[in-house]
N, C-alpha and C. Protein backbone atom coordinates (compact mmCIF):
# COMPACT_ATOMS: atom_id res chain seq x y z
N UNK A 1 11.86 7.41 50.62
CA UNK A 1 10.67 7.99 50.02
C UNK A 1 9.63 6.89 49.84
N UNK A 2 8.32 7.30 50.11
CA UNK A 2 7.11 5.99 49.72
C UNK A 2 5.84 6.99 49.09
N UNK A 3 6.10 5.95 48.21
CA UNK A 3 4.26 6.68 47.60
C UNK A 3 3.52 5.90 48.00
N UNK A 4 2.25 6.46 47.97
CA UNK A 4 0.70 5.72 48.37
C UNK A 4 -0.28 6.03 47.47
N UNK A 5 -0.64 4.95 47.16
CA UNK A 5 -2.04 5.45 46.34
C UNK A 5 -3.03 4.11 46.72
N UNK A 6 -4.28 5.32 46.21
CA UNK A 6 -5.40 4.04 47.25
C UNK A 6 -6.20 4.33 46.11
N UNK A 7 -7.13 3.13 45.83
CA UNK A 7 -8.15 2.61 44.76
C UNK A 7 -9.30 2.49 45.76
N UNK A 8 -10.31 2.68 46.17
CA UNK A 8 -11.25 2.60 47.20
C UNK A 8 -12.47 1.89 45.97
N UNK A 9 -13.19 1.39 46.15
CA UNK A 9 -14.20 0.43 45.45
C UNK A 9 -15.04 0.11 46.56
N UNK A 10 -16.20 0.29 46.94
CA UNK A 10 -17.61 0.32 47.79
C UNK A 10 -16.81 0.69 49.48
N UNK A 11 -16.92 -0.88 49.17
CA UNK A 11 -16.03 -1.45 50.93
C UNK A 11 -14.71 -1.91 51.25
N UNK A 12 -14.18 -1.91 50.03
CA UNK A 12 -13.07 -2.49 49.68
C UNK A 12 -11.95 -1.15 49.09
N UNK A 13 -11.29 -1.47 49.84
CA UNK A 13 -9.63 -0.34 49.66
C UNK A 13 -8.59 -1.03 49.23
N UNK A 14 -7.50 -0.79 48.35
CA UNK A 14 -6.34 -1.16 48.01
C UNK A 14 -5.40 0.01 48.20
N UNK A 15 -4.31 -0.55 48.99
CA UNK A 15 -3.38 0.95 48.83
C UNK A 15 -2.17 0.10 48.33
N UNK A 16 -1.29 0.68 47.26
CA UNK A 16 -0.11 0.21 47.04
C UNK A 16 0.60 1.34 47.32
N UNK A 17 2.03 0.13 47.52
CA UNK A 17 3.10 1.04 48.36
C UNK A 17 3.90 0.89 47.36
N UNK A 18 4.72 2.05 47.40
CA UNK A 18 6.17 1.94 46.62
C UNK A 18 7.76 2.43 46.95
N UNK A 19 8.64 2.30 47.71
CA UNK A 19 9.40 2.64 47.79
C UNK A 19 10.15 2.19 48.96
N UNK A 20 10.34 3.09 50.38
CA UNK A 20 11.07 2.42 51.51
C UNK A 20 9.90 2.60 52.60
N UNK A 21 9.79 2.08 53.38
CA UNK A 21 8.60 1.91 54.55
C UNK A 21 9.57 1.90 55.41
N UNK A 22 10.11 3.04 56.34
CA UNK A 22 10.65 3.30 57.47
C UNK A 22 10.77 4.12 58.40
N UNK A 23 11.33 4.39 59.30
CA UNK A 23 11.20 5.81 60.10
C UNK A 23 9.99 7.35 60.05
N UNK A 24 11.27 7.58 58.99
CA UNK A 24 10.42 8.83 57.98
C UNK A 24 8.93 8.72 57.71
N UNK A 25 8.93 7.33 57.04
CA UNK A 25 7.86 7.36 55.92
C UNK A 25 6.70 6.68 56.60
N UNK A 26 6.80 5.75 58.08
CA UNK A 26 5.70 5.12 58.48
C UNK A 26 4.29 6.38 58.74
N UNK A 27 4.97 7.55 59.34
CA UNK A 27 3.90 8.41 59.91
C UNK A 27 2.76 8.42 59.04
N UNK A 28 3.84 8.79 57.62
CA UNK A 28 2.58 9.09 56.50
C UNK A 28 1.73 7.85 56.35
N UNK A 29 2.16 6.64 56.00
CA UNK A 29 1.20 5.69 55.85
C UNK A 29 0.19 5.67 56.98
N UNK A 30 0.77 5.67 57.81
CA UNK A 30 -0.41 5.35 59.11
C UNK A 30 -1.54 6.30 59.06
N UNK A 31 -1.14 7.95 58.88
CA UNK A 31 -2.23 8.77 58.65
C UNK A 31 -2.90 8.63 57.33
N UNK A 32 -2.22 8.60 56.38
CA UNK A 32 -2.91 8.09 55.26
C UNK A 32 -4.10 6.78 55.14
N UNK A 33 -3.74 5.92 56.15
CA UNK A 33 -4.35 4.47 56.27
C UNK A 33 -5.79 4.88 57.28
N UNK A 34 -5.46 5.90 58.49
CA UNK A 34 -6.21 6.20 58.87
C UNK A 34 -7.55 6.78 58.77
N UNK A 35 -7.64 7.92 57.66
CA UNK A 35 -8.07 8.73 57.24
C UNK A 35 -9.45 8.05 56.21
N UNK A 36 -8.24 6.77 55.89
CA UNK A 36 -9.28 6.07 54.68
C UNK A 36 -9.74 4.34 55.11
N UNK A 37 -9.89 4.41 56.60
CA UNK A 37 -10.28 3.17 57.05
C UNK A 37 -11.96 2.99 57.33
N UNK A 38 -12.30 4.43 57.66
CA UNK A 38 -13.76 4.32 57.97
C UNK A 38 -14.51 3.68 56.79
N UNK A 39 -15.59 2.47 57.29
CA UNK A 39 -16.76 1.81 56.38
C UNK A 39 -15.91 0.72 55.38
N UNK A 40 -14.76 0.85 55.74
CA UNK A 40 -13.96 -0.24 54.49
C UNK A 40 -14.02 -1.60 55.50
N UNK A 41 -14.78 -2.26 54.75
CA UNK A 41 -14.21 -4.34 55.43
C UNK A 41 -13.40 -5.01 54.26
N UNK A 42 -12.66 -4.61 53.48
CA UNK A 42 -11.83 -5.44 52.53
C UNK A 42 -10.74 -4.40 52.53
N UNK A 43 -9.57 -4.57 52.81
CA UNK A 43 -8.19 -4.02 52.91
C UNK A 43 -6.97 -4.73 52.24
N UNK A 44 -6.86 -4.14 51.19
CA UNK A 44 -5.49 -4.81 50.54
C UNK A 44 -4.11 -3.70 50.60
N UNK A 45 -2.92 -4.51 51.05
CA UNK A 45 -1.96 -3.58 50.76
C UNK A 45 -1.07 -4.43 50.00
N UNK A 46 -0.95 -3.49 48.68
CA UNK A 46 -0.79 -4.19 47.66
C UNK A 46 1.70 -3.76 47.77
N UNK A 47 2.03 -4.61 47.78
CA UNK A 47 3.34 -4.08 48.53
C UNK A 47 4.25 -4.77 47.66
N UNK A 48 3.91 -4.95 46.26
CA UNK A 48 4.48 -5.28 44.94
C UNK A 48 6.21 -4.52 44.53
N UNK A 49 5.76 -2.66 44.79
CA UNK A 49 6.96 -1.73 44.10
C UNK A 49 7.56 -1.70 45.75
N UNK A 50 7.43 -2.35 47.24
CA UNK A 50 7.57 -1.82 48.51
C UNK A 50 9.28 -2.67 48.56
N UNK A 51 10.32 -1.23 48.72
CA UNK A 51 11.80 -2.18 48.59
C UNK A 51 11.80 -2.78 50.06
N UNK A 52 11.46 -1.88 51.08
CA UNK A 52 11.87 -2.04 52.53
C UNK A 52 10.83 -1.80 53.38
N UNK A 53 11.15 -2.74 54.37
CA UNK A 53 10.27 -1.94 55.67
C UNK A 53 10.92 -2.23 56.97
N UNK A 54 11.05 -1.57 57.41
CA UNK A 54 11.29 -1.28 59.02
C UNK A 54 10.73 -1.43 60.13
N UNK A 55 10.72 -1.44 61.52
CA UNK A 55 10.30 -2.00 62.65
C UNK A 55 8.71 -0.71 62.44
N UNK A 56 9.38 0.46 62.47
CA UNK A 56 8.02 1.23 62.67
C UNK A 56 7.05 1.25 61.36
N UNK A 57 7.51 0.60 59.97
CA UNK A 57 6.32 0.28 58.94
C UNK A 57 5.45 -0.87 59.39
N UNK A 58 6.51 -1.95 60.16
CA UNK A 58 5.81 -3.19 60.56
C UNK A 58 4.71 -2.71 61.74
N UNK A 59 5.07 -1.82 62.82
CA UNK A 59 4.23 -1.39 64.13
C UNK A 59 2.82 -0.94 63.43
N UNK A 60 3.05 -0.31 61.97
CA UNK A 60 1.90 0.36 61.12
C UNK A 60 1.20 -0.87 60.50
N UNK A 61 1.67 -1.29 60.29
CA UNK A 61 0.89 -2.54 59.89
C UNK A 61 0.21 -3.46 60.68
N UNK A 62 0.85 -3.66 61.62
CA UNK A 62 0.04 -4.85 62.70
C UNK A 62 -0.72 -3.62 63.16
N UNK A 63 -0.65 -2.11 63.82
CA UNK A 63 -1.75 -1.48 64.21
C UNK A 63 -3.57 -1.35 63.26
N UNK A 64 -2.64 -1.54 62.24
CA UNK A 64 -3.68 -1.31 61.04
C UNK A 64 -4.61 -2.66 61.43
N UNK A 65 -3.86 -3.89 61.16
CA UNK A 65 -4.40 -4.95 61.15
C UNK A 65 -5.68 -5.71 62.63
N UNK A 66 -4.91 -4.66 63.37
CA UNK A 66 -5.91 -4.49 64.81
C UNK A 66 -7.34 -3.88 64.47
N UNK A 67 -7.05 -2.92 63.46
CA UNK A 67 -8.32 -2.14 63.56
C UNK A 67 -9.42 -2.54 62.39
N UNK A 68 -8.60 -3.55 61.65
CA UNK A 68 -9.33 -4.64 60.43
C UNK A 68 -9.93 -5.91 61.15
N UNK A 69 -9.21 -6.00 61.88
CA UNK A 69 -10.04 -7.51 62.88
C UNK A 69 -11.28 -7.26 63.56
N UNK A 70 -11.26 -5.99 63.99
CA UNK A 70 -12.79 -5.31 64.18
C UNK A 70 -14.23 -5.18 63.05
N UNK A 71 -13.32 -4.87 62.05
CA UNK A 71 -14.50 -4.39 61.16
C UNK A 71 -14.24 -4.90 59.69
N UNK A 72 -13.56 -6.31 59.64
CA UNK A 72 -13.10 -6.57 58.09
C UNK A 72 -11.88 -7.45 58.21
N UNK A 73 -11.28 -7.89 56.73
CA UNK A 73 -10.31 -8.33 56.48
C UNK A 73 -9.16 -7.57 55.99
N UNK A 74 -7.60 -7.89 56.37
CA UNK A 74 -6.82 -7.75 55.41
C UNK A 74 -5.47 -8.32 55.30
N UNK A 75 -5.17 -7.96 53.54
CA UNK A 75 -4.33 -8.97 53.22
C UNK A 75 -3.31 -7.85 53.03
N UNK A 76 -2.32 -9.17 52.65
CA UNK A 76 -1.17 -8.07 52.31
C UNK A 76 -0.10 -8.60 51.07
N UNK A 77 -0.16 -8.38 49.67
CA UNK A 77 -0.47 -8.75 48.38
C UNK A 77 1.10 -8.24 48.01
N UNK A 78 1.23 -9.36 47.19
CA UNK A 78 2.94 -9.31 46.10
C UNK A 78 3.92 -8.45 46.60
N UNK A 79 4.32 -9.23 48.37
CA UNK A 79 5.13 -9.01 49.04
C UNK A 79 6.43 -9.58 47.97
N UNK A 80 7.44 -8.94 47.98
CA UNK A 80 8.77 -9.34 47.45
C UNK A 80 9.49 -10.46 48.43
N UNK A 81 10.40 -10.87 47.97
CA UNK A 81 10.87 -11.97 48.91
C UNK A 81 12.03 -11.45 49.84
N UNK A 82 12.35 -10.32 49.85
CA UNK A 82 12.92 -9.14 50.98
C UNK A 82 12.06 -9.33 51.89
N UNK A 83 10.81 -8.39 51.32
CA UNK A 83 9.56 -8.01 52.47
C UNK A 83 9.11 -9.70 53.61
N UNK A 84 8.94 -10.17 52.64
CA UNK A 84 8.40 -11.92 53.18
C UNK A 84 9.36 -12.29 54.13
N UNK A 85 11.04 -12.20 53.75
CA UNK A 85 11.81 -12.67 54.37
C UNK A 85 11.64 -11.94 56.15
N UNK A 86 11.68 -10.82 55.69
CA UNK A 86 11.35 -9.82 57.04
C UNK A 86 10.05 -10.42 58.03
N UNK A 87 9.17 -10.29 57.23
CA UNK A 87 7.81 -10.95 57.74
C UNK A 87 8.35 -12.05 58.84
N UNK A 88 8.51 -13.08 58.12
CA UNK A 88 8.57 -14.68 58.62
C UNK A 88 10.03 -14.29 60.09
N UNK A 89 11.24 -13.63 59.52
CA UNK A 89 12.01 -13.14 60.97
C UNK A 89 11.47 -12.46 61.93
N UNK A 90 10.43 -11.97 61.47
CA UNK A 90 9.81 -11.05 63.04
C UNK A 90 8.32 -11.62 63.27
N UNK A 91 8.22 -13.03 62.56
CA UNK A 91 7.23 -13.30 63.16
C UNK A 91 5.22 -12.48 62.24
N UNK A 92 6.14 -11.84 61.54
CA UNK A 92 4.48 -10.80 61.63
C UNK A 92 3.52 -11.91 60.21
N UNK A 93 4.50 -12.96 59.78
CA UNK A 93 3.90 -14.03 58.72
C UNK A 93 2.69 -14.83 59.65
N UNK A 94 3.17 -14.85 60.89
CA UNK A 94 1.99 -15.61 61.60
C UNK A 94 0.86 -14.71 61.91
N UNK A 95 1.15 -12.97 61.81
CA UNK A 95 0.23 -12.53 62.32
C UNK A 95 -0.96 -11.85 60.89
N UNK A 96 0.28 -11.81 59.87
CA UNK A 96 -0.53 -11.10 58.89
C UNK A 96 -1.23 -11.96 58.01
N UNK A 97 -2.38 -12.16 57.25
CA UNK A 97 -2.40 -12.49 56.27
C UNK A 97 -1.78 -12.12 54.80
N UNK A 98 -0.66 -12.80 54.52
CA UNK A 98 -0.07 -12.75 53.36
C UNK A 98 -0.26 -13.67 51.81
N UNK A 99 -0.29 -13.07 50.44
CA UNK A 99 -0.91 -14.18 49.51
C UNK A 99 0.36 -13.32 48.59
């Protein structure tokens, strides 16, 4: 299960995640992410309550991050040291910005 909730502020979006980021649950983020990308150049995914993520949360994320390099920044905020660990094994630490 993952919840989403998004804080939108001018140009700037925050979505925090909470729960498992996998299979199931990437579709929704991605359409969810989609829906609320137009006119935003500041993108935070705030991934604090996020237990897991999976190959297809990660595919959602670097797609996302394709379509932020066009028109903005984004980060990706109070990754757990699960999530980080994942990051840095598949490489996506070099691709994402992480703080």
């Amino acid at each position: 299960m993952l919840n989403i909730s998004k804080n939108a502020n001018d140009s700037s979006l925050e979505v925090a995640l909470e729960g498992r980021l996998d299979t199931s649950t990437a579709p929704e983020l991605e359409e969810a992410l989609k829906d609320s990308l137009e006119g935003v150049t500041e993108l935070t995914l705030d991934l604090k309550s996020l237990e897991y993520i999976s190959s297809a949360g990660l595919r959602v994320l670097l797609s996302t991050q394709k379509i932020m390099n066009k028109q903005g920044s984004m980060v990706i905020a109070n990754a757990s040291e699960e999530v980080k660990e994942i990051f840095d094994v598949t490489g996506f630490s070099d691709i994402l910005t992480i703080k």
